[in-house]
Every structure is written in C-alpha cells, then in structure tokens.
Protein backbone atom coordinates (compact mmCIF):
# COMPACT_ATOMS: atom_id res chain seq x y z
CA UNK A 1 -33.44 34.41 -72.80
CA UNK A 2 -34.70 31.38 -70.92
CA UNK A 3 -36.25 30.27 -74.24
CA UNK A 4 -32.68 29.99 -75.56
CA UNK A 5 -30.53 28.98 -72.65
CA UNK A 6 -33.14 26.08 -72.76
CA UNK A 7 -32.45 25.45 -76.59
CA UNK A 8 -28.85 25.25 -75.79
CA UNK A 9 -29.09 22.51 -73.37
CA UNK A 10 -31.08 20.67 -75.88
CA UNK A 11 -29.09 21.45 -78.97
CA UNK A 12 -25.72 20.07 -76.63
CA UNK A 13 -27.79 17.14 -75.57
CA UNK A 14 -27.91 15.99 -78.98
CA UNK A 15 -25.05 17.60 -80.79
CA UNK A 16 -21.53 15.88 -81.42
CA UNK A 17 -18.41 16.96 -82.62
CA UNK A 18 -18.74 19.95 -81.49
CA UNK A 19 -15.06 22.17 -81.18
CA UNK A 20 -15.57 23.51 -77.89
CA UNK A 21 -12.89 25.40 -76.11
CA UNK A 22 -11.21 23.33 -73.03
CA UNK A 23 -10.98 25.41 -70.30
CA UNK A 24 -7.94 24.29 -67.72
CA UNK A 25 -6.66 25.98 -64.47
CA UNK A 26 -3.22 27.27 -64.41
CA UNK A 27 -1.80 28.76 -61.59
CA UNK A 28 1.24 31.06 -62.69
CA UNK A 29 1.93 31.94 -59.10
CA UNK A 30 3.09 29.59 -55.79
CA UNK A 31 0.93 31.43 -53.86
CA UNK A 32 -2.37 30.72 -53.90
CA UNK A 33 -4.91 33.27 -54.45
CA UNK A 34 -8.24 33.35 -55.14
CA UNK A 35 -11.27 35.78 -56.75
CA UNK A 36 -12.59 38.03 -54.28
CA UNK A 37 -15.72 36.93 -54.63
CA UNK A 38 -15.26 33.48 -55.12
CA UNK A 39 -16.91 31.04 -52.26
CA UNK A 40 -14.83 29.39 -49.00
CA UNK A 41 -14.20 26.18 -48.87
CA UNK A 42 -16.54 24.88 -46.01
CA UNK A 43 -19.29 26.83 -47.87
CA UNK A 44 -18.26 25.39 -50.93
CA UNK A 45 -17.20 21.91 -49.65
CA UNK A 46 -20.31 19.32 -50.27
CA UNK A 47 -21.03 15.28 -50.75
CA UNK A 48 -21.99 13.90 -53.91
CA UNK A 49 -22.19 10.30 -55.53
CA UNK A 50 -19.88 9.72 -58.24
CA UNK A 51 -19.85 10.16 -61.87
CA UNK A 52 -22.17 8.04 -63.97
CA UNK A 53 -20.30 8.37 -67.43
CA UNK A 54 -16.97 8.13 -65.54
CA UNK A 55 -18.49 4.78 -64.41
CA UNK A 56 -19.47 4.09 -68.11
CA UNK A 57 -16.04 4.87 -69.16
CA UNK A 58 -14.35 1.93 -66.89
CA UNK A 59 -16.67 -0.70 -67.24
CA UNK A 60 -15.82 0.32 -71.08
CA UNK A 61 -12.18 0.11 -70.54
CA UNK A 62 -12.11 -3.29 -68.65
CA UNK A 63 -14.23 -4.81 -71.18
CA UNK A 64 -12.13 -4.16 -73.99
CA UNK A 65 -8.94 -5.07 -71.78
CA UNK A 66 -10.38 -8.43 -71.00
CA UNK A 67 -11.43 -8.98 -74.59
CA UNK A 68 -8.22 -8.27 -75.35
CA UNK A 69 -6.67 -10.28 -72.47
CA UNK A 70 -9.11 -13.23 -71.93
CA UNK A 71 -7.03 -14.30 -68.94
CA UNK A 72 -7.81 -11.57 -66.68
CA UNK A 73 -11.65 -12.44 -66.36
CA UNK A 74 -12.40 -13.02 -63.06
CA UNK A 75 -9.80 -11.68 -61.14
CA UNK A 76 -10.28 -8.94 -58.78
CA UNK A 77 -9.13 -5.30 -60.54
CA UNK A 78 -6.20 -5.16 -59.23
CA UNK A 79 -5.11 -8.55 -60.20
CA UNK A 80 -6.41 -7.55 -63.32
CA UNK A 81 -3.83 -4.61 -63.55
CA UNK A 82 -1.22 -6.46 -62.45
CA UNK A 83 -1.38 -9.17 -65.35
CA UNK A 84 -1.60 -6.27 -67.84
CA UNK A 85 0.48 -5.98 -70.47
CA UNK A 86 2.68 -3.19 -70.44
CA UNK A 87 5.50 -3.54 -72.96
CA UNK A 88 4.59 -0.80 -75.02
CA UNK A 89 4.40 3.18 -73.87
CA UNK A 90 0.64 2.10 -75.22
CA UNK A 91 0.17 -0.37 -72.32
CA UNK A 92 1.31 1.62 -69.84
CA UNK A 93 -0.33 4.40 -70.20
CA UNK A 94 -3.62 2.12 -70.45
CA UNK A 95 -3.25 0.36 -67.86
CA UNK A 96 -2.64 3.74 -65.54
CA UNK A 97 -5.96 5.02 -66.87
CA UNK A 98 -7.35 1.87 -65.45
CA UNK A 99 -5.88 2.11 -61.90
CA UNK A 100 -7.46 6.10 -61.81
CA UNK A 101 -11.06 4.84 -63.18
CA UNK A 102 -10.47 2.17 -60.71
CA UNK A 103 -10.44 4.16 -57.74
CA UNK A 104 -13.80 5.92 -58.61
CA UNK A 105 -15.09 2.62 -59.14
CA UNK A 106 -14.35 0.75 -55.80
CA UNK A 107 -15.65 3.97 -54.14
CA UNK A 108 -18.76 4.19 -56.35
CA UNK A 109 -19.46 0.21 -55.08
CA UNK A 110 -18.55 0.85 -51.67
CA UNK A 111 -21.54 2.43 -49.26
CA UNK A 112 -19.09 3.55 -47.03
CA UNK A 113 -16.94 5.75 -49.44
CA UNK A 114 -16.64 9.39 -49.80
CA UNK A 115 -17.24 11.91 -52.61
CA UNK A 116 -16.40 15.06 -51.99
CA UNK A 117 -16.28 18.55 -53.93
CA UNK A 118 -13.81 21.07 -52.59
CA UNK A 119 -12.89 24.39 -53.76
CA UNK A 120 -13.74 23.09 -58.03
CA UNK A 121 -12.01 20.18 -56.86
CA UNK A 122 -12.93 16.08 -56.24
CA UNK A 123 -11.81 14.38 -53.39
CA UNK A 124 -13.02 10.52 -53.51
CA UNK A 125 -11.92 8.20 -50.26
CA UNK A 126 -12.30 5.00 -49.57
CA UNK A 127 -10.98 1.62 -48.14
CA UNK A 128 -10.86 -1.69 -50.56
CA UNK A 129 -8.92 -4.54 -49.07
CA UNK A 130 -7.61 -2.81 -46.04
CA UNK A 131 -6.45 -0.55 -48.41
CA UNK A 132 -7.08 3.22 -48.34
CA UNK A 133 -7.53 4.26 -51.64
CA UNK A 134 -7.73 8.17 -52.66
CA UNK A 135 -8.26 9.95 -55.69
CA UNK A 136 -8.24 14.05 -56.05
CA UNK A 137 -9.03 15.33 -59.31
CA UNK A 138 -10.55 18.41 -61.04
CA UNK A 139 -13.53 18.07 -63.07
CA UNK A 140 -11.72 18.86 -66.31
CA UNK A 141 -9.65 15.79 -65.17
CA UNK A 142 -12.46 13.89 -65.35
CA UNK A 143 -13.77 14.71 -68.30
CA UNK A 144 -10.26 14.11 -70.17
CA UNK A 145 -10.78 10.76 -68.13
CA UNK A 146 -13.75 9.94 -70.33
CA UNK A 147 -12.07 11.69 -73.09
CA UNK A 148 -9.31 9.04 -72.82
CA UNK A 149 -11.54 6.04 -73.22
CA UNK A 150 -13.38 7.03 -75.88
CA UNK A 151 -10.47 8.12 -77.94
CA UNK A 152 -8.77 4.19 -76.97
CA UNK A 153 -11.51 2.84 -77.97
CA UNK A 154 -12.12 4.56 -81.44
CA UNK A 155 -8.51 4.04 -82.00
CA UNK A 156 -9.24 0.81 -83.37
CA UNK A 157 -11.22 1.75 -86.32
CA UNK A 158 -9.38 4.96 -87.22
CA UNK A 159 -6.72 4.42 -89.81
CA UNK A 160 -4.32 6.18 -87.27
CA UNK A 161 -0.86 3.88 -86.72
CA UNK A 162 -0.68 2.69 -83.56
CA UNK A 163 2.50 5.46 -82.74
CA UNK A 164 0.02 8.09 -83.92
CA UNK A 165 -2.44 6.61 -80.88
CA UNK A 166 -0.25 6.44 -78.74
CA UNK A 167 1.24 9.77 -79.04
CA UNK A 168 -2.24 11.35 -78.61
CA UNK A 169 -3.05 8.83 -75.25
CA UNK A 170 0.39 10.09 -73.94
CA UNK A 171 -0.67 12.93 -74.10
CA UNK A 172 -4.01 12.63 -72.95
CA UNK A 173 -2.67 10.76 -69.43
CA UNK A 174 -0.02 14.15 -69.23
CA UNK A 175 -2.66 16.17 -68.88
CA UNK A 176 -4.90 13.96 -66.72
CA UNK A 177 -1.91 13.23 -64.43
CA UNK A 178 -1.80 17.71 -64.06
CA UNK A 179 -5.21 17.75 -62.77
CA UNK A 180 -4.34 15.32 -60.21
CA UNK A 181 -3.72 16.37 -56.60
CA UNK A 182 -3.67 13.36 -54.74
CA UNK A 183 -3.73 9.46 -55.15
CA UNK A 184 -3.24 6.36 -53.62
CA UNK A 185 -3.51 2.87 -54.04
CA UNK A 186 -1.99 -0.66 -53.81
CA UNK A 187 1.21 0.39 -55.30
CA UNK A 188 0.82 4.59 -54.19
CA UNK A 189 1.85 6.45 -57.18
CA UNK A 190 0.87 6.65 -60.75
CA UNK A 191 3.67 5.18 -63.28
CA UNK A 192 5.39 8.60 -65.13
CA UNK A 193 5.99 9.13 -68.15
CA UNK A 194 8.73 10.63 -70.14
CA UNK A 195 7.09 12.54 -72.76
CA UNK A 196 9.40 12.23 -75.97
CA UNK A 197 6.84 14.03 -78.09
CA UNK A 198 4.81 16.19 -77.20
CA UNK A 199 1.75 16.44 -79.45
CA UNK A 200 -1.24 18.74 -79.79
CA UNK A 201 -4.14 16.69 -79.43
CA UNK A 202 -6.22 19.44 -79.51
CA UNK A 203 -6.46 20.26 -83.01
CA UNK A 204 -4.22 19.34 -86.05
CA UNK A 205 -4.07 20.20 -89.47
CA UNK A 206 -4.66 17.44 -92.61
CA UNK A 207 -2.09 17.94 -95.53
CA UNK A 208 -2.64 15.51 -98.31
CA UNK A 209 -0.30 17.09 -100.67
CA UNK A 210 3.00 17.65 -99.70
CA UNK A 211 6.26 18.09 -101.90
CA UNK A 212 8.79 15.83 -100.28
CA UNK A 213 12.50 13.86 -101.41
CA UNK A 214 14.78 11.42 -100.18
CA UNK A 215 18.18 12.28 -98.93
CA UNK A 216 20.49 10.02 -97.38
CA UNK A 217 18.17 7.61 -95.94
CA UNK A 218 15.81 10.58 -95.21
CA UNK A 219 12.62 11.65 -96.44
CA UNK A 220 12.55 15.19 -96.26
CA UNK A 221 9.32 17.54 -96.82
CA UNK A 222 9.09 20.77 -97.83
CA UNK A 223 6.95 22.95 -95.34
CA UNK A 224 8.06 26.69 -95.13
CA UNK A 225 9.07 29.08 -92.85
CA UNK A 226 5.25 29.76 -92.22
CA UNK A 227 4.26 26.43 -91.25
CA UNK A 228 7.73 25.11 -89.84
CA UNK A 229 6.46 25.30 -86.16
CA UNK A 230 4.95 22.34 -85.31
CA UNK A 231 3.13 23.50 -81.70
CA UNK A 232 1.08 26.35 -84.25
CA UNK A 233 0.99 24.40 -86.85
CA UNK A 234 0.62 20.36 -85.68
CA UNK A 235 0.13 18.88 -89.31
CA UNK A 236 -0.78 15.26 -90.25
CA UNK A 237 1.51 14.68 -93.59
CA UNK A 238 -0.18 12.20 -96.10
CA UNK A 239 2.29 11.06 -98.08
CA UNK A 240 1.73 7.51 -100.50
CA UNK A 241 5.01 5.76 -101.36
CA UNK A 242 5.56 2.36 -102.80
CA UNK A 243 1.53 1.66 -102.29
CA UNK A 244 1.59 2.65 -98.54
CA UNK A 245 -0.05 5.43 -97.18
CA UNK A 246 1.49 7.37 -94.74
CA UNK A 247 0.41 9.84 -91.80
CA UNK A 248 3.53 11.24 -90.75
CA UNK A 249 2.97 14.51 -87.36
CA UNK A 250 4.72 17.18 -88.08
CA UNK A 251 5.89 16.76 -84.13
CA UNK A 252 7.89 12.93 -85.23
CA UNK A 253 10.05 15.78 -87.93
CA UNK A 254 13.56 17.15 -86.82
CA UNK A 255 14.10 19.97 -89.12
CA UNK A 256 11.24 18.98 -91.62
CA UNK A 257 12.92 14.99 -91.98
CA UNK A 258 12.38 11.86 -90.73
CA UNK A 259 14.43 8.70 -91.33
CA UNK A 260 13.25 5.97 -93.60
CA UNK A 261 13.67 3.21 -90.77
CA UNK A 262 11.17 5.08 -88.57
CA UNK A 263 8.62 5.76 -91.76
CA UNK A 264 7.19 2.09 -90.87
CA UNK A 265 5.82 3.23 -87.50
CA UNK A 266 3.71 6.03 -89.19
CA UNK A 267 1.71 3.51 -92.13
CA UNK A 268 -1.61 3.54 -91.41
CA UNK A 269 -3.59 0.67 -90.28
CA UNK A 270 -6.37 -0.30 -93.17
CA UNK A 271 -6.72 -4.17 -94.55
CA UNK A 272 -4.34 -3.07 -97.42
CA UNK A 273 -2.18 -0.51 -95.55
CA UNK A 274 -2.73 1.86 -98.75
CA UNK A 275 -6.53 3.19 -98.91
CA UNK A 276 -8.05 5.27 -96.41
CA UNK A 277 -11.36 5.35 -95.32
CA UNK A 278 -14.32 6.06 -97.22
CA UNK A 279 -15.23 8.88 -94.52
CA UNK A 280 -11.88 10.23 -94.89
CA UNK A 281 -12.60 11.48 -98.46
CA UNK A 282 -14.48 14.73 -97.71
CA UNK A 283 -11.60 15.85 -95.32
CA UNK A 284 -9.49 16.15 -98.66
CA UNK A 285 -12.05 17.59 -101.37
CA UNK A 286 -10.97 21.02 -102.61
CA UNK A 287 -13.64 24.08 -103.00
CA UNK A 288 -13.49 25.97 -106.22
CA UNK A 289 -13.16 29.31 -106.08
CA UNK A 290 -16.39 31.04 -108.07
CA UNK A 291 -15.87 34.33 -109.81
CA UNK A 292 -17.76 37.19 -108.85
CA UNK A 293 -18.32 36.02 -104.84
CA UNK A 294 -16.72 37.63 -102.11
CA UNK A 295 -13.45 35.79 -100.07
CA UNK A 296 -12.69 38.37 -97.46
C-alpha cells in the first residue's frame, strides 16, 4: 500500500484539473462539540511559518493590480489599497482579497510575527505600523484564498463576461469571509457584501442549444420542470443572437427570463464578441451513439 499512497502523491503533484471534492466545516449546532477522540488544543496548538503559495498568490495579485493601476507602485500596501479602485462589486471584492493576503504577508516579512495552528485552525499575529494586525482562518480558507487569485487572474483570458467573473469572485470571497474567525487591520473589518446572486461555483452545466423566444422585451428559454432549479442544475445558456454570443447562468433567470436590457452584461468577451475559443470546441462535440454497445 505504501507503493501506492506514494504514486498518489506523485500522480497529484503533477495532475491538474482534477474534480476533487471540497471538504468545509459546518457546525449545525451553537454548542461546540468535538470527536471523542479528536486532540486538545494545547496538544494540538503549534508554530509554523506561513504559507509559501499563499505568498505566491499575493505577490500575484499586487502585480496584476499595479499593472493595472500604474500609480500605486511604490506605495506601501496599504496605500496601495486605499487608491484602489472600487466602483464595481468586481473591485471590491478584489481589493478585500488583497487586505486578507496582506495580512499573511506583513507577518510572513516580519521576524517577530506569529503563526499559529489551533484546533484545524490559523491564527497569524503581528504588528505593522503600530498596528496590530490579525488574521484567523481555516485551511480550506486558505486554499479558496489561492483559489481566488488564480481564478482573477485566468479571468482575463476566459471568454466569461465580466458579470459572469464577478459573480463567481463574489462568491468565492462569501465563502472565504465563512472561514474567517478573526481579523484586524488599519480599517478593522472586512467590507460585506450583499450577495444578489448566489452562484454555484462549484460545478455548472454547458448548454449550447437551447430553444428560447422573445416576449415583451424578454428573452425567455425553455428549460423544464427537470432542470428549472438552478442550485441542482447551475447551467451556462449559449445562446447567439444578432452575431453575439451569449453565456447567460441559469442563476441571472427569474422564472426561466431575463430582460433584453440586462442581455448586454452576459456577451462574452472575445476580439469579435461572437466566436468562442478554439479550446471551447470539445466542450460542445456530441458522441454518437453506436449500435450494439452497452449504455447502462
């Protein structure tokens, strides 16, 4: 069994895209309770350096902020957050990611900081300014932390509209903000957001051929009772009017419809706003059925 648990390791090394579950805590009760079995705290309770890839991830993240905003080269990282843009939900939600990678950053600089792992948990302490800066997190946090970045950054080569992004950030930084137990900084809390669509970033489902009609300065599609529920079903609706290609979430419908003022905000973002993606085109091929094999 060693022989494989050591072929595992390698294979993951080296493997991408892979689907793997996400495992999250949820406590259904106030009071907490643990496994019998599972270890105290001050047994538990040990310090560690930081995160290497969560140290990849900012440096990352501020380079393609200041590439994007040339004026904030230079400046301490606070300043830097500061001169931020943050007119869109997009911006925002950015520029919070920033502030928690920031944290782990000072402290990963700063010989006199503190890393600690409690109970699953991370604790990291330290003082920046004459400010005491604190970040508790769980490890899945962290890892949706670098989950985050990479997705922000790949954003801008994915034909995605930028409300389709944003959408799936939101709701990246919702569930970063849950495994969050404690922070402080400059300005003490994280900026909150009021989710006004949830969406399942998770997995979703590609539909490149779906009946639709216009009605009263709607476009309505046809889905079915089966697939009507968007949080079992989260569908990605490819729909090509008037030379522009859409990619409309089945979580921006209200009762399968959308109107055709909002239909700008789903077009995707190619050099002719029409054509996908050369990569996109085996994500839409369709397997014949041959006679004679087995489909159960």
């Amino acid at each position: 069994m060693s022989e494989i648990s050591d072929m595992a390791l390698e294979y993951s090394a080296h493997a991408r895209d892979r689907h793997a579950p996400e495992y999250r805590q949820l406590e259904l009760y106030s009071t907490k309770k643990k496994l019998p079995y599972a270890q105290d705290s001050e047994s538990d309770a040990k310090r560690q350096r930081g995160s290497f890839s969560i140290e990849m991830a900012f440096a990352a993240l501020e380079g393609a902020l200041t590439l994007a905003h040339p004026e904030i080269e230079g400046l301490p990282s606070w300043k830097k957050y500061l001169a931020l843009n943050k007119k869109t939900a997009m911006d925002k939600v950015v520029a919070e990611v920033y502030r928690v990678l920031r944290i782990h950053h000072l402290a990963w600089v700063n010989r006199d900081s503190y890393f600690e792992v409690d109970e699953g948990g991370i604790r990291i302490r330290c003082v920046f300014q004459h400010c005491s800066l604190t970040l508790g997190i769980s490890p899945v946090g962290m890892e949706l932390l670098e989950s985050f970045v990479g997705y922000y950054l790949d954003s801008f080569r994915q034909p995605y509209s930028e409300a389709y992004a944003e959408a799936v950030l939101i709701q990246y930084f919702i569930d970063i903000v849950q495994e969050i137990n404690a922070f402080s900084d400059e300005d003490r809390v994280l900026y909150q957001f009021h989710q006004a669509m949830p969406f399942n970033r998770h997995f979703r489902f590609d539909s490149d051929n779906p009946r639709y009609e216009f009605d009263d300065g709607m476009l309505k599609i046809e889905i079915g009772k089966r697939y009507d529920d968007p949080v079992r079903y989260p569908i990605d609706f490819y729909i090509v009017i008037d030379d522009a290609t859409y990619i409309i979430p089945a979580e921006a419908l209200k009762q399968g419809a959308i109107s055709l003022e909002r239909l700008p905000r789903w077009r995707i973002r190619t050099a002719d706003g029409m054509h996908l993606p050369e990569r996109f085109r085996l994500r839409f091929g369709r397997l014949e059925n041959v006679v004679g094999l087995p489909m159960t």
